[in-house]
N, C-alpha and C. Protein backbone atom coordinates (compact mmCIF):
# COMPACT_ATOMS: atom_id res chain seq x y z
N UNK A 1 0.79 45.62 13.82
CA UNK A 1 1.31 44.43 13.19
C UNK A 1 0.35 44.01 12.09
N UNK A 2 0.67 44.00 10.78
CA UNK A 2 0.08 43.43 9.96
C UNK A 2 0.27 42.10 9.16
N UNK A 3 -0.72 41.27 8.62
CA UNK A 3 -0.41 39.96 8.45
C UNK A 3 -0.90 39.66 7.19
N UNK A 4 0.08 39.02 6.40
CA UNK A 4 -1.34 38.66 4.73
C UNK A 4 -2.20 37.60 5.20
N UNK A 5 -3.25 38.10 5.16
CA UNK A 5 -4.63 36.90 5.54
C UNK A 5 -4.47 36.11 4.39
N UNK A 6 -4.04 36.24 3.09
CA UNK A 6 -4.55 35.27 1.96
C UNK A 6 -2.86 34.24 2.22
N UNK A 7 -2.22 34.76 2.36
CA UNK A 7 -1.01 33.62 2.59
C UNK A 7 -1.13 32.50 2.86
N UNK A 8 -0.47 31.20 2.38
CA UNK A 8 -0.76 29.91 2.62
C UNK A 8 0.13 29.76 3.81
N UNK A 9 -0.18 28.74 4.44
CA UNK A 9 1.00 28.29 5.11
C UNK A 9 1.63 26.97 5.01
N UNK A 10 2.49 26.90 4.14
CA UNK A 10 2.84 25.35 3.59
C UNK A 10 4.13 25.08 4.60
N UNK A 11 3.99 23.69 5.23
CA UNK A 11 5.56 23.28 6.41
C UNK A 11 6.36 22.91 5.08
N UNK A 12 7.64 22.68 5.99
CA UNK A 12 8.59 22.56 5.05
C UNK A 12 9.07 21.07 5.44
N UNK A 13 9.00 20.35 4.68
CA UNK A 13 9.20 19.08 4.94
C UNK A 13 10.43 18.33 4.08
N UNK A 14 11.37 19.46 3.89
CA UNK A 14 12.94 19.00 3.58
C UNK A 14 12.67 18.72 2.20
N UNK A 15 12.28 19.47 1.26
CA UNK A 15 12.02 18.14 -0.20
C UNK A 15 13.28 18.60 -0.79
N UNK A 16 14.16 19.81 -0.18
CA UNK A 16 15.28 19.98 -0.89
C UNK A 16 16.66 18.80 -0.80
N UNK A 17 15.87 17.79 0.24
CA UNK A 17 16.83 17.08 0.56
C UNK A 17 17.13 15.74 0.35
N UNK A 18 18.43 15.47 -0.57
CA UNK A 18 18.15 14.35 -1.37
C UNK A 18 18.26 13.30 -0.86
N UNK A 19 18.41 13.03 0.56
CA UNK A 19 18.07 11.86 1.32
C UNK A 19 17.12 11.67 1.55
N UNK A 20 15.84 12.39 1.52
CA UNK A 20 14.69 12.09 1.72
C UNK A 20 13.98 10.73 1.59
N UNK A 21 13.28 9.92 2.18
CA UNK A 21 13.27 8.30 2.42
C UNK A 21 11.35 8.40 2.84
N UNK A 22 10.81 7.61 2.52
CA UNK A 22 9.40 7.17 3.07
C UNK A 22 9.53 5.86 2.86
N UNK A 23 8.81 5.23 4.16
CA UNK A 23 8.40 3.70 4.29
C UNK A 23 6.83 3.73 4.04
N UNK A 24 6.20 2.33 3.65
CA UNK A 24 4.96 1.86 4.07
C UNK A 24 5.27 0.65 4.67
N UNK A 25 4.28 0.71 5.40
CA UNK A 25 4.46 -1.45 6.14
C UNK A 25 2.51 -1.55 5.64
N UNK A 26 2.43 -2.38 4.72
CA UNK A 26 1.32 -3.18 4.55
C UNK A 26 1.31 -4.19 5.19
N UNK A 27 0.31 -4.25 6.44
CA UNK A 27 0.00 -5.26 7.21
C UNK A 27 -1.08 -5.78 6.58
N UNK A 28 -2.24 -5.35 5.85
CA UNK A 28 -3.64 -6.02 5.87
C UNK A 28 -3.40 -5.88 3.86
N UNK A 29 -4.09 -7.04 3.63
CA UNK A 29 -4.67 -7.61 2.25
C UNK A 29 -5.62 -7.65 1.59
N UNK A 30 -6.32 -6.41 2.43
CA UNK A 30 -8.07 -6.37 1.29
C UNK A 30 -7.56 -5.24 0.21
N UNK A 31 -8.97 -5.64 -0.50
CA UNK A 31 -8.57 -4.32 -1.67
C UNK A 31 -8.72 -2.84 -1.26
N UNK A 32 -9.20 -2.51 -0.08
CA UNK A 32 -9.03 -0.81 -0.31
C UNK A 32 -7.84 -0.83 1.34
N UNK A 33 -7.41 -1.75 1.28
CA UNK A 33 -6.04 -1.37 2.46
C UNK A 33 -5.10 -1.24 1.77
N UNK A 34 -5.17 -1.97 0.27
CA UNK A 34 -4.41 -2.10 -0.77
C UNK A 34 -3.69 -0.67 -1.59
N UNK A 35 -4.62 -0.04 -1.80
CA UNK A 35 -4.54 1.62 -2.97
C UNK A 35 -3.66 2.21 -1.45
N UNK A 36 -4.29 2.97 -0.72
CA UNK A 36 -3.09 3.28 0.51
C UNK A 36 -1.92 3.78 0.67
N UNK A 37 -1.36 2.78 0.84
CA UNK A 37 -0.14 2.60 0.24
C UNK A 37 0.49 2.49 -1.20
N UNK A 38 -0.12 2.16 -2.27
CA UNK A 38 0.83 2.17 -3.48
C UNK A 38 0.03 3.26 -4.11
N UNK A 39 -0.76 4.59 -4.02
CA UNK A 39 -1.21 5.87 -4.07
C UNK A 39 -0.47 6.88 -3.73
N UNK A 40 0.04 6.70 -2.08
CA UNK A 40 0.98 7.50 -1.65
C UNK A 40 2.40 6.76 -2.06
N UNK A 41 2.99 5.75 -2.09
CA UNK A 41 4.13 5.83 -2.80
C UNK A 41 4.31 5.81 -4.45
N UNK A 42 3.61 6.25 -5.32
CA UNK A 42 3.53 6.50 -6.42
C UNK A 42 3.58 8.04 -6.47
N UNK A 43 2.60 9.27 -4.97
CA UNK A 43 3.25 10.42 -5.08
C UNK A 43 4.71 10.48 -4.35
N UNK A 44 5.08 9.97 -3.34
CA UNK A 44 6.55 10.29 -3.14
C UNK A 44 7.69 9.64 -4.47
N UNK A 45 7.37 8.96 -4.89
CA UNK A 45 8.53 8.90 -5.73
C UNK A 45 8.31 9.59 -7.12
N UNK A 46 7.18 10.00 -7.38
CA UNK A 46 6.97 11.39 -8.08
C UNK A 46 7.75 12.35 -7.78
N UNK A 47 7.89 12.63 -6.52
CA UNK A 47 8.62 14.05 -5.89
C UNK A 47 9.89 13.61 -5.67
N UNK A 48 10.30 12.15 -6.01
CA UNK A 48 11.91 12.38 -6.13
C UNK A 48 12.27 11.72 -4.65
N UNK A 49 11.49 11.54 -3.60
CA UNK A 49 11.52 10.89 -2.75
C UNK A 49 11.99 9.06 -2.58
N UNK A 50 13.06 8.88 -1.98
CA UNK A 50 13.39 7.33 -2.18
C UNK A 50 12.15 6.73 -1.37
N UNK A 51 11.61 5.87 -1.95
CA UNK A 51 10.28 4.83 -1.48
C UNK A 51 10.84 3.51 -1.25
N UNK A 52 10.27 2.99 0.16
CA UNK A 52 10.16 1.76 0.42
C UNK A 52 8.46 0.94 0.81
N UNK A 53 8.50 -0.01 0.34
CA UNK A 53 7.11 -0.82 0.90
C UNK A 53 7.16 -2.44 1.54
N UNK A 54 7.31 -2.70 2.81
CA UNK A 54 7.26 -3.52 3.38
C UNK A 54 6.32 -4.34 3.79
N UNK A 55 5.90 -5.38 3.20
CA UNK A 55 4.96 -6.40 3.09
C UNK A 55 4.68 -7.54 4.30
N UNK A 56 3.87 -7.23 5.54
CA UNK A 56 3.80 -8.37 6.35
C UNK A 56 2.69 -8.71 6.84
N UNK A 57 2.32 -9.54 7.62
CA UNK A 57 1.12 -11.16 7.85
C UNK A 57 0.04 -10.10 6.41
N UNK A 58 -1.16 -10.18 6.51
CA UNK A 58 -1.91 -10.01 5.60
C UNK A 58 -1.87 -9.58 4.36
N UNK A 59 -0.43 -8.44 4.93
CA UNK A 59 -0.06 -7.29 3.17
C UNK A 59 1.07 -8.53 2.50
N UNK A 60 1.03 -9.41 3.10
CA UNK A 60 1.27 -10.43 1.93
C UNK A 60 0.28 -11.10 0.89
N UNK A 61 -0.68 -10.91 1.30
CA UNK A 61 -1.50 -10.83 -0.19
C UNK A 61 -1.32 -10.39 -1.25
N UNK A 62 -0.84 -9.20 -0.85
CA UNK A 62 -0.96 -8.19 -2.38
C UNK A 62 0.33 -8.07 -2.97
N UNK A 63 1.24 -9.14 -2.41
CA UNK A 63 2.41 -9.59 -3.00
C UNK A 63 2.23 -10.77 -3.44
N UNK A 64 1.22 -12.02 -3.11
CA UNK A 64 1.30 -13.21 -2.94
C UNK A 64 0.40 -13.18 -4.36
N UNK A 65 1.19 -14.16 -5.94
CA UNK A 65 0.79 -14.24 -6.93
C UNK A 65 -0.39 -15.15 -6.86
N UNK A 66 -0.77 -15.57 -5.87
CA UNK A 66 -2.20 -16.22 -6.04
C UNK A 66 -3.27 -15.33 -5.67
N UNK A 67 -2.63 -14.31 -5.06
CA UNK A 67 -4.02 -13.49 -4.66
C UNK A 67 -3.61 -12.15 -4.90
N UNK A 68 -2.72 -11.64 -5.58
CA UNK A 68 -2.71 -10.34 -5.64
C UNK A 68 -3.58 -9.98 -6.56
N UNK A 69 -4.20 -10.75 -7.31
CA UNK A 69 -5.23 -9.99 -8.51
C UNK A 69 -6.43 -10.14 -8.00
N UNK A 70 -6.71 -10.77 -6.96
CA UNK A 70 -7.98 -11.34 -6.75
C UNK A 70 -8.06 -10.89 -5.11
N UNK A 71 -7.92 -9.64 -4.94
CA UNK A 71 -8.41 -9.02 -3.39
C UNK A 71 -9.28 -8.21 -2.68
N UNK A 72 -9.82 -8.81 -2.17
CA UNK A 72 -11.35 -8.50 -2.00
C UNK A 72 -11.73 -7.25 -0.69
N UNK A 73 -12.88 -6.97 -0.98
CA UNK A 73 -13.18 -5.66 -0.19
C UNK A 73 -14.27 -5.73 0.85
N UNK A 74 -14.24 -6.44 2.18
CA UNK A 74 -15.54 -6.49 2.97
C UNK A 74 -15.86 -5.25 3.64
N UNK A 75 -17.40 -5.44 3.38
CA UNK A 75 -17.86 -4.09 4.03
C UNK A 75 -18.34 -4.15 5.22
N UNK A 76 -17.82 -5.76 5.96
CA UNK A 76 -18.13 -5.76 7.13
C UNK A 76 -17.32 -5.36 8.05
N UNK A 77 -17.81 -4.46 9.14
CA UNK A 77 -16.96 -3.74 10.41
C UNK A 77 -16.74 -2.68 9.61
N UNK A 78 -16.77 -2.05 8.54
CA UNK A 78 -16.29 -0.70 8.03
C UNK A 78 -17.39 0.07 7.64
N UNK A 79 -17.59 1.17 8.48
CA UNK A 79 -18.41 2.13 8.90
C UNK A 79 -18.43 3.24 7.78
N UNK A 80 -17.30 2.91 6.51
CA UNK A 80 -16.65 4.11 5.76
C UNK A 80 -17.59 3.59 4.38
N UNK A 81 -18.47 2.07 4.54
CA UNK A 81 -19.21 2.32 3.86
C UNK A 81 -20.53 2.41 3.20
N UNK A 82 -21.29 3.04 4.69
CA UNK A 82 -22.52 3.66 4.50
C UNK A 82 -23.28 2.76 4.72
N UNK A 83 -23.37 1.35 4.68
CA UNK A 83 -24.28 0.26 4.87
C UNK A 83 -24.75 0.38 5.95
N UNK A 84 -26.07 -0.40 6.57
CA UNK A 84 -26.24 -0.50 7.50
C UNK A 84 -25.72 -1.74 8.67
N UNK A 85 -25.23 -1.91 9.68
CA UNK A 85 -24.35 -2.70 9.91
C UNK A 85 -24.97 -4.32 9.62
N UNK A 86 -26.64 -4.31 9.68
CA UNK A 86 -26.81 -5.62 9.75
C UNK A 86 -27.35 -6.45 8.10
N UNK A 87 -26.47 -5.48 7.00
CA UNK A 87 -26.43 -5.80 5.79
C UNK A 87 -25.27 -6.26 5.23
N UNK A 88 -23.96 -5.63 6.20
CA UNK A 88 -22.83 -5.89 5.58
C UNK A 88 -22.65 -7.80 5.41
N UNK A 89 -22.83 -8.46 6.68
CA UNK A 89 -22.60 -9.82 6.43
C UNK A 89 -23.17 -10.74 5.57
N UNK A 90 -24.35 -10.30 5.00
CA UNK A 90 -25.20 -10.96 4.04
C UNK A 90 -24.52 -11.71 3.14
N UNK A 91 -24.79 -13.25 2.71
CA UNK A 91 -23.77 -13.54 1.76
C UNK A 91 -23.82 -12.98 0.34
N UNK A 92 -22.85 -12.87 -0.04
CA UNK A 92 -23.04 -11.90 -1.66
C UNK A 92 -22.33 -10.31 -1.56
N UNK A 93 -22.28 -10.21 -0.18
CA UNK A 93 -22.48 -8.40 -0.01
C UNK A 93 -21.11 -8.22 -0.31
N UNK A 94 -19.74 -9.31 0.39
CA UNK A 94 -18.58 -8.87 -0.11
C UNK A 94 -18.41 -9.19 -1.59
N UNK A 95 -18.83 -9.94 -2.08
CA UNK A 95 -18.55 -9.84 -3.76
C UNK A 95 -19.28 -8.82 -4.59
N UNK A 96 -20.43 -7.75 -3.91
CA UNK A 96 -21.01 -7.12 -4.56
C UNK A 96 -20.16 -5.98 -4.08
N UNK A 97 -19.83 -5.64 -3.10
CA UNK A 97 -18.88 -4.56 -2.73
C UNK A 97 -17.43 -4.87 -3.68
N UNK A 98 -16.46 -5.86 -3.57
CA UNK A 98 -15.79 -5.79 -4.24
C UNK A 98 -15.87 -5.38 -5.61
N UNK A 99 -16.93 -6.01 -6.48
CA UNK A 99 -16.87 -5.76 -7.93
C UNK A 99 -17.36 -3.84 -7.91
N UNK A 100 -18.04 -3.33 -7.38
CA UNK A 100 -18.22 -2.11 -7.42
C UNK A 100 -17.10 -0.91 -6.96
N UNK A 101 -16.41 -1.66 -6.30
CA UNK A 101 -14.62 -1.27 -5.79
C UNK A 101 -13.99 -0.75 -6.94
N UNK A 102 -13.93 -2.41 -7.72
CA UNK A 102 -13.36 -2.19 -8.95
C UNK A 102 -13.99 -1.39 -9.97
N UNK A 103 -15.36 -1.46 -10.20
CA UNK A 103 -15.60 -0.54 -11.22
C UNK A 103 -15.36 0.44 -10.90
N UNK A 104 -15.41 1.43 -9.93
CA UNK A 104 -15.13 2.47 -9.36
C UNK A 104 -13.41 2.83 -9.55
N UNK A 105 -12.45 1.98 -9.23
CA UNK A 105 -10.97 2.27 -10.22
C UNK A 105 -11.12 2.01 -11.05
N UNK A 106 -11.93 1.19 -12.18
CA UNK A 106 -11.43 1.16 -13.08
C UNK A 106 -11.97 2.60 -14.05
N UNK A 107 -13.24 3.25 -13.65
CA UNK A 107 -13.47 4.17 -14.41
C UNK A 107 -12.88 5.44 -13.95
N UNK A 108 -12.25 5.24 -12.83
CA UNK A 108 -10.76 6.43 -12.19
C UNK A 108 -9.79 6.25 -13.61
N UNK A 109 -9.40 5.05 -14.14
CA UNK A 109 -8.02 4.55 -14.59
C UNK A 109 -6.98 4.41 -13.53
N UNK A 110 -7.56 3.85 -12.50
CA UNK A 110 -6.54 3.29 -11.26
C UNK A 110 -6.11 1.67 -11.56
N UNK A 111 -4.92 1.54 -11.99
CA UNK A 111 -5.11 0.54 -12.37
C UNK A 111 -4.82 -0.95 -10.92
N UNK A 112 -4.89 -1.99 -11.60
CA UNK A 112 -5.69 -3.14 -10.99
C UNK A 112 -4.15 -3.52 -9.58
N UNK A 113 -4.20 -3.76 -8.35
CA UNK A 113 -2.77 -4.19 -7.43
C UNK A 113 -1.90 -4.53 -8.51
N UNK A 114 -1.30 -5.42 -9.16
CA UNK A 114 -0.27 -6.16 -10.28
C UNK A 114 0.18 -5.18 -11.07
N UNK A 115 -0.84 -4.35 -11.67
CA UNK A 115 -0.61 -3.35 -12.36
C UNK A 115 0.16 -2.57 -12.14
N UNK A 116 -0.62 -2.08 -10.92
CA UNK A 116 0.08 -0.96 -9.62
C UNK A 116 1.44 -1.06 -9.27
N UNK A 117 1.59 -2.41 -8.71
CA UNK A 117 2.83 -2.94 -8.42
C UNK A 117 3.99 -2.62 -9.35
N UNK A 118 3.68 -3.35 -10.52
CA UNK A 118 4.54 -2.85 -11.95
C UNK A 118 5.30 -1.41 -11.78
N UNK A 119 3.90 -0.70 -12.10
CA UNK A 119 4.40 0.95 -11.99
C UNK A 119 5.33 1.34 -10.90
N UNK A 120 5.14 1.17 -10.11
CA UNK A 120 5.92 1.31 -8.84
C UNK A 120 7.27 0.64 -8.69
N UNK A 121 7.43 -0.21 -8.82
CA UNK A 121 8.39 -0.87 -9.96
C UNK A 121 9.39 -0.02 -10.68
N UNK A 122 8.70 0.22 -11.56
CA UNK A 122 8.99 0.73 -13.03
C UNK A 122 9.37 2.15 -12.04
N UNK A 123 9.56 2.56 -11.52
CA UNK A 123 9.27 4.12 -10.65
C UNK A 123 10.51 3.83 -10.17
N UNK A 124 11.13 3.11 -9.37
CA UNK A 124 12.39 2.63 -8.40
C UNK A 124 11.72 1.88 -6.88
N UNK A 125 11.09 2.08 -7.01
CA UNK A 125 10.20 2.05 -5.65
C UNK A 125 11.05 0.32 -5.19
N UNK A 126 11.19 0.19 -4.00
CA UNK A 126 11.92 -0.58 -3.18
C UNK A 126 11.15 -1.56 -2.49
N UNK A 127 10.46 -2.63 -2.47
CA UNK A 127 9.62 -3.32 -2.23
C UNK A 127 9.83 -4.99 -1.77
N UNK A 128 10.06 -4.83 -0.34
CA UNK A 128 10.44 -5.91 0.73
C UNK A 128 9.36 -7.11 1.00
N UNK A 129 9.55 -8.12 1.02
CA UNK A 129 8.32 -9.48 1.76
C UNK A 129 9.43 -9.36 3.72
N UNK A 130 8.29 -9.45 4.06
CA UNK A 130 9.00 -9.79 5.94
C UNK A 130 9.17 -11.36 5.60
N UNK A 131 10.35 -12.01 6.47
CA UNK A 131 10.76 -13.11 6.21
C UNK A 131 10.03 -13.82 7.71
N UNK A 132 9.32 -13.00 8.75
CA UNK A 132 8.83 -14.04 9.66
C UNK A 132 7.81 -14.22 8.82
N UNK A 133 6.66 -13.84 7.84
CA UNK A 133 5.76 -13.88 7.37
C UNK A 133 5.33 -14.52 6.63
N UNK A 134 7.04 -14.60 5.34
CA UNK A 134 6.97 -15.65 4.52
C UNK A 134 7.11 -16.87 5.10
N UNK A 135 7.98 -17.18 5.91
CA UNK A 135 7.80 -18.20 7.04
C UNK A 135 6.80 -18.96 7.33
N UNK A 136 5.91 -17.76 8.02
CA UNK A 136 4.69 -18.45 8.75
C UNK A 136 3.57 -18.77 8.05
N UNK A 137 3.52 -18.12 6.66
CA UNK A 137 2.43 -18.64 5.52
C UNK A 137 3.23 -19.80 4.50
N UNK A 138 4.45 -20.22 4.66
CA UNK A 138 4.85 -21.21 4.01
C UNK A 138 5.00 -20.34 2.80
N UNK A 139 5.63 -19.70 2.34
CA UNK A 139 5.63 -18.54 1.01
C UNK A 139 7.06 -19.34 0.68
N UNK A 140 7.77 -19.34 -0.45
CA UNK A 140 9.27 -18.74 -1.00
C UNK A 140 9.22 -17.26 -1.97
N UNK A 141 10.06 -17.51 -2.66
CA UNK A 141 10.34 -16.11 -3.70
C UNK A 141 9.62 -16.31 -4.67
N UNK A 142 9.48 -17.23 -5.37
CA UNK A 142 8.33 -18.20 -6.43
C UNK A 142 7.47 -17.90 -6.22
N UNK A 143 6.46 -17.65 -5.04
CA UNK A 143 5.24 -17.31 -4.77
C UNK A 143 4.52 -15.78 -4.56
N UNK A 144 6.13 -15.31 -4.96
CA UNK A 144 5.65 -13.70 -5.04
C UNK A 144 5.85 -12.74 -6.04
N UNK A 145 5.32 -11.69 -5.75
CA UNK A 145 5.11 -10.93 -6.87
C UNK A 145 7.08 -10.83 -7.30
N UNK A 146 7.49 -10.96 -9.00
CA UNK A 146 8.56 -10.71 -9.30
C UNK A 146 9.55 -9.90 -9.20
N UNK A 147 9.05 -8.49 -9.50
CA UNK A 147 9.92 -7.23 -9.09
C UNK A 147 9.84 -7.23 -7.41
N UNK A 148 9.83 -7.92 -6.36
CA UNK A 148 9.94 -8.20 -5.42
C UNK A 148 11.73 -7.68 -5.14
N UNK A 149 11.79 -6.76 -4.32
CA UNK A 149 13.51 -6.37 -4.14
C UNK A 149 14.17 -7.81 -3.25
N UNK A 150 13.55 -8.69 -2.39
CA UNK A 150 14.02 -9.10 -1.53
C UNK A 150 12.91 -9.65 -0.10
N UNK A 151 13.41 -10.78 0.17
CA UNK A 151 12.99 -10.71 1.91
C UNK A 151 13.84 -10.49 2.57
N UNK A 152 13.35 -10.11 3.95
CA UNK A 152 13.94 -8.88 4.76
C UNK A 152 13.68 -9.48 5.93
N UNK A 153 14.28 -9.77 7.17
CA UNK A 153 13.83 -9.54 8.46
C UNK A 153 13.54 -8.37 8.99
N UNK A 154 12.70 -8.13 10.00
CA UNK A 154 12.49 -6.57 10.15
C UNK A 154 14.00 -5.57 11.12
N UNK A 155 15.00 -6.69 11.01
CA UNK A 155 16.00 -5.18 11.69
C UNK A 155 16.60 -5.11 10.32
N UNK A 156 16.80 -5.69 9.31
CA UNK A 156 17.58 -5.23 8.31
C UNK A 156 16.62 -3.89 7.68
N UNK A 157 15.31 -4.27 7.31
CA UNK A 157 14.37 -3.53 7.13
C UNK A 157 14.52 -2.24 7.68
N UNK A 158 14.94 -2.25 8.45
CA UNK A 158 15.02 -1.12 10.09
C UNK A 158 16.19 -0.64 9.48
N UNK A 159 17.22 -1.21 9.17
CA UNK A 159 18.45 -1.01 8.83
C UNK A 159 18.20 0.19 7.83
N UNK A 160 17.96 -0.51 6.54
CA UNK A 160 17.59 -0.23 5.58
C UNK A 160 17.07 1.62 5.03
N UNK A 161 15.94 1.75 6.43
CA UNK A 161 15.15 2.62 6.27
C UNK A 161 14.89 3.82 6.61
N UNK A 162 16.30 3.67 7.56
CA UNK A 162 17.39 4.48 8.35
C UNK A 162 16.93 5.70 8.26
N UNK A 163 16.11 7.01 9.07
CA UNK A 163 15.96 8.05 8.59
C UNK A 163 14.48 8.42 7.86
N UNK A 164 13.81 7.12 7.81
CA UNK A 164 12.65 7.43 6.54
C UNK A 164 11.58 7.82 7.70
N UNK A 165 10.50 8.67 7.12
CA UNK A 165 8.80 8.81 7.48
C UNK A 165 8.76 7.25 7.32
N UNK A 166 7.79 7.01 8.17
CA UNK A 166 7.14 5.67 7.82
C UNK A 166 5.89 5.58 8.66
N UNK A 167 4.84 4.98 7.61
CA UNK A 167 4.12 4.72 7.96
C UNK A 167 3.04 3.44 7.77
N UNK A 168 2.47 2.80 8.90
CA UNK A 168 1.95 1.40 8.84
C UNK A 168 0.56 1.87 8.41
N UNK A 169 0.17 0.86 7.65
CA UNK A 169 -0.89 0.72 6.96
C UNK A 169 -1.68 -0.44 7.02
């Protein structure tokens, strides 16, 4: 029995198929929970893939026009960034981590959440607020980002998404 050793082995994950569907659920509102999700749905709807992004308790930030430009990055409890743990709380450390976040996309050309949003947007991309959420932070439609498709309870959401990968973030 012989085998090509150099052969890849790529799964087949249906891309011939034009129902193809991906969810995100943004639960959390810092800036690097943020890229995540609108990274990977900027490549699925590259590939032609229908995209959805569902916004609830925290990932309403990065919908919420008072703070979607302004979301910050603590390096406390996160092990992913090299600090030592009893530096992260220092005051200053999350505004010095954040601004170095950003310089770090910005000399990618990743551009800024709002930005992001836009593109994605501009892409087709399908982009829900949870209505217990807006609820419970006192939100309306006014208070969120514009190309906003809609609020959603989560069975319509469910409804909606019928069939998709999804994944929480």
């Amino acid at each position: 029995m012989t085998t090509d050793q150099g052969a890849n082995i790529v799964p087949d994950f249906g891309d011939d198929d034009e129902t193809r569907k991906i969810a995100f659920v943004c639960s959390k509102g810092s800036l690097d929970m943020a890229y995540p999700a609108l990274v990977m749905a900027s490549g699925a709807l590259e590939q032609g893939v229908e995209t959805h992004i569902f916004f609830t308790f925290w990932g309403m930030d990065m919908i919420n026009k008072k703070t979607m430009g302004n979301l910050q990055f603590s390096p406390v409890g996160n092990p992913a960034t090299h600090m030592p743990a009893a530096l992260a709380p220092i005051p200053g450390m999350q505004a010095m981590a954040t601004k170095q976040m950003k310089k770090k996309l910005e000399e990618l050309e990743i551009p800024d959440v709002p930005s992001f949003l836009q593109h994605l947007s501009d892409m087709g991309c399908q982009m829900w607020a949870c209505k217990m959420s807006v609820d419970m932070f006192d939100l309306d439609e006014d208070d969120m980002y514009d190309d906003l498709n809609g609020i959603l309870n989560v069975t319509d959401f469910i409804e909606i998404i019928d069939g998709a990968q999804t994944m929480l973030i």
